[in-house]
Protein backbone atom coordinates (compact mmCIF):
# COMPACT_ATOMS: atom_id res chain seq x y z
CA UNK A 1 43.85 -12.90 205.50
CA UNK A 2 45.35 -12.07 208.98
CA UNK A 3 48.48 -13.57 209.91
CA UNK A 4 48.47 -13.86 213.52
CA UNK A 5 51.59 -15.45 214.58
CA UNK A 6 55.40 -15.06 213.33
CA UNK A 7 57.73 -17.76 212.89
CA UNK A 8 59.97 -17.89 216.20
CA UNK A 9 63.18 -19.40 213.91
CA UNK A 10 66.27 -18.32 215.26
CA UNK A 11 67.42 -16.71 211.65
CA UNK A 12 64.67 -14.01 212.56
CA UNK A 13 65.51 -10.48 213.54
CA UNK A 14 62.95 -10.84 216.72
CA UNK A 15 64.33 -14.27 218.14
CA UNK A 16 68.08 -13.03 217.48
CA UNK A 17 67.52 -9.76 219.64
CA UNK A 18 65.23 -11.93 222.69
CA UNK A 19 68.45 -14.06 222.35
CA UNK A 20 70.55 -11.03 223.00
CA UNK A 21 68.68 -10.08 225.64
CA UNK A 22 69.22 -13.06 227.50
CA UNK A 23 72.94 -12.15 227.82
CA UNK A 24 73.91 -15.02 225.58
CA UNK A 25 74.02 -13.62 222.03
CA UNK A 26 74.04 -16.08 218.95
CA UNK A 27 77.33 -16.29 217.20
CA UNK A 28 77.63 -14.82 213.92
CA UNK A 29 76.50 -17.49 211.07
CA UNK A 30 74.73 -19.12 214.09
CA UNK A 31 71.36 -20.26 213.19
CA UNK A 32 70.62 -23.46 215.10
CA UNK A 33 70.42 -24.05 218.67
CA UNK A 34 71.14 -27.76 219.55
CA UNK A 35 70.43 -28.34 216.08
CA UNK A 36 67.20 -26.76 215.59
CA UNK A 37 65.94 -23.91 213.59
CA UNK A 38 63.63 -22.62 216.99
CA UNK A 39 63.93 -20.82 220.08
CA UNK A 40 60.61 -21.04 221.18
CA UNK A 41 59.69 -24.51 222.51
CA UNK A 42 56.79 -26.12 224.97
CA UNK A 43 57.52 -28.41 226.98
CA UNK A 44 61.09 -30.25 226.27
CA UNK A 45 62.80 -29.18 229.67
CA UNK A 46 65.60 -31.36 228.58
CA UNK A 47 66.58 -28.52 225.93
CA UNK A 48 65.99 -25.59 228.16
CA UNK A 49 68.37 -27.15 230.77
CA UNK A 50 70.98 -27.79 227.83
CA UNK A 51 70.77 -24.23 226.26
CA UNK A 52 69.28 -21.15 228.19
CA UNK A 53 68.89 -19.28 225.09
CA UNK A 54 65.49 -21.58 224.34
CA UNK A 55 62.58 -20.03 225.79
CA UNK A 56 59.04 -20.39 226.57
CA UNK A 57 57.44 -17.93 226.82
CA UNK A 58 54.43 -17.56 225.33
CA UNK A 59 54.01 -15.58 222.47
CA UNK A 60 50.72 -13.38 222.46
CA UNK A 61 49.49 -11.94 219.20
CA UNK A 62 46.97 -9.22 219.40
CA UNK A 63 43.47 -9.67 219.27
CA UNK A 64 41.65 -9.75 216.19
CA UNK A 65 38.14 -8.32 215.71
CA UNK A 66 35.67 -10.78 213.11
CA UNK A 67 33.04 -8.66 211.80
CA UNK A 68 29.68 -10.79 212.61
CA UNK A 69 29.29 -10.72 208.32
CA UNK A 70 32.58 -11.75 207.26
CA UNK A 71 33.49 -15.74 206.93
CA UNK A 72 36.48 -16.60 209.32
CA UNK A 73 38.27 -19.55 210.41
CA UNK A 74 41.81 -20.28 211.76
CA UNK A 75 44.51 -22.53 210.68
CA UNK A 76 46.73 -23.62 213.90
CA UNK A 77 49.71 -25.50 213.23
CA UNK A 78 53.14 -26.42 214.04
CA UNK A 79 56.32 -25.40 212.10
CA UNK A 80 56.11 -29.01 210.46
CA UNK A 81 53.45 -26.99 207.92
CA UNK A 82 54.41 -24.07 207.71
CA UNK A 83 57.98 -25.14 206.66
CA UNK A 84 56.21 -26.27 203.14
CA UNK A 85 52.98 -24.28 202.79
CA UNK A 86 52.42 -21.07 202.96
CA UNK A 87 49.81 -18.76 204.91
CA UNK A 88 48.03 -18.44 201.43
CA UNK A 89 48.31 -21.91 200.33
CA UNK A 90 46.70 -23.03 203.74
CA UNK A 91 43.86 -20.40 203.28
CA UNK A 92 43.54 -21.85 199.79
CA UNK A 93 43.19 -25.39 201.03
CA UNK A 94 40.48 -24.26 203.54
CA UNK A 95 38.65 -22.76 200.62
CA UNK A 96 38.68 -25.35 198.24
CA UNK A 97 37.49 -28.19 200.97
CA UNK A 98 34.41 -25.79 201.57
CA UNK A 99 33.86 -24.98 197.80
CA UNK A 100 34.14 -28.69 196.83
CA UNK A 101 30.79 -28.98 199.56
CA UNK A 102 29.08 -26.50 197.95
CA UNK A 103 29.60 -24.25 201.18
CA UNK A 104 27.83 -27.30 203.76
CA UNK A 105 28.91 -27.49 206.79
CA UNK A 106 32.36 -29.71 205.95
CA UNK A 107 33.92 -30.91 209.17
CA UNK A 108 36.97 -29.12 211.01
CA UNK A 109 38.78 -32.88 211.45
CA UNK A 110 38.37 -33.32 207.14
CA UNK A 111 39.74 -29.75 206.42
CA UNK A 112 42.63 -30.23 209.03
CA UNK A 113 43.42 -33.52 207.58
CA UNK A 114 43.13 -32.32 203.75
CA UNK A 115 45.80 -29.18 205.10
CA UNK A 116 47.99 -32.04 206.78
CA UNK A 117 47.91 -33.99 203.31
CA UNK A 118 49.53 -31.31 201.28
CA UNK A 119 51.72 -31.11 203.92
CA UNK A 120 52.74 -34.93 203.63
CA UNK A 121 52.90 -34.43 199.86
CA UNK A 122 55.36 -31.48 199.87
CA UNK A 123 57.66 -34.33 201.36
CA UNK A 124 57.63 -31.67 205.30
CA UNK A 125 60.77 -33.32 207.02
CA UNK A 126 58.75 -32.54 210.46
CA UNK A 127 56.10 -33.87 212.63
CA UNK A 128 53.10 -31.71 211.71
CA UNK A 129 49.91 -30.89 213.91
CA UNK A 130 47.25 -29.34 212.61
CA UNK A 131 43.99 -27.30 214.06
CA UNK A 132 41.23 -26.35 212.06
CA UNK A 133 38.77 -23.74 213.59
CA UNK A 134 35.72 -22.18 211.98
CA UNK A 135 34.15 -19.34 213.54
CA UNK A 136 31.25 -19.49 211.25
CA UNK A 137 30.21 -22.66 213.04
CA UNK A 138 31.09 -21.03 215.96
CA UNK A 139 28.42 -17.84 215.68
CA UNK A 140 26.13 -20.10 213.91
CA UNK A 141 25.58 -23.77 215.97
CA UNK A 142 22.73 -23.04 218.42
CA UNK A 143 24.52 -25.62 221.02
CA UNK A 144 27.45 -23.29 220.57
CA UNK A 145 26.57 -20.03 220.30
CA UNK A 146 24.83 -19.52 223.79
């Protein structure tokens, strides 16, 4: 399991020092800005215009090399998830979905949506998006692969 991302929350070490650097540091005990828990946002100019401290800029994780034998797939998501359910849990989910179809070809859409609805049952207090990707599929789908 390769986490690939890290949580941009403005708690974290990382997001409190790219704060800093933007020549308006975060108050001490300050962990919101304009009452959220992130820094990092797409789109919503109105919040960049109201605090300069929000920023986005992409974040780019290195690149990851998938052996051609080893299974992969990715779990993309939005905070909304991974607020309730952790990297393992996720991974878990993925595996159980494939196990319970004896390892056939189960579609990205139903293993997204079976992710999303542990989500909804862990009562998230966010809007949730979530992508499933298999690589598998990927290497082996003949319309694909070319």
């Amino acid at each position: 399991m390769t986490e690939m991302t890290e949580d941009h929350r403005v708690a974290s070490a990382n997001e409190r020092a790219r704060i800093a650097r933007s020549g308006q540091p975060l108050r001490d005990g300050e962990v919101r800005l304009c009452g959220l828990n992130l820094a990092m946002v797409l789109g919503d100019k109105f919040l960049k215009e109201q605090d300069s401290r929000f920023s986005s800029e992409p974040y780019v994780s290195p690149a990851v090399h998938i052996a051609e034998a080893s299974s992969a797939f990715a779990v993309i998501a939005s905070d909304g998830l991974w607020d309730v359910i952790t990297t393992k849990k996720a991974v878990q989910l993925v595996l159980e979905s494939r196990e319970k179809n004896n390892g056939d070809g189960v579609a990205a859409d139903k293993i997204a949506n079976r992710v999303l609805s542990e989500d909804r049952n862990l009562r998230t207090k966010d809007n949730t998006s979530v992508i499933f990707v298999d690589f598998d599929v990927l290497r082996t789908d003949l319309c694909i692969a070319k």
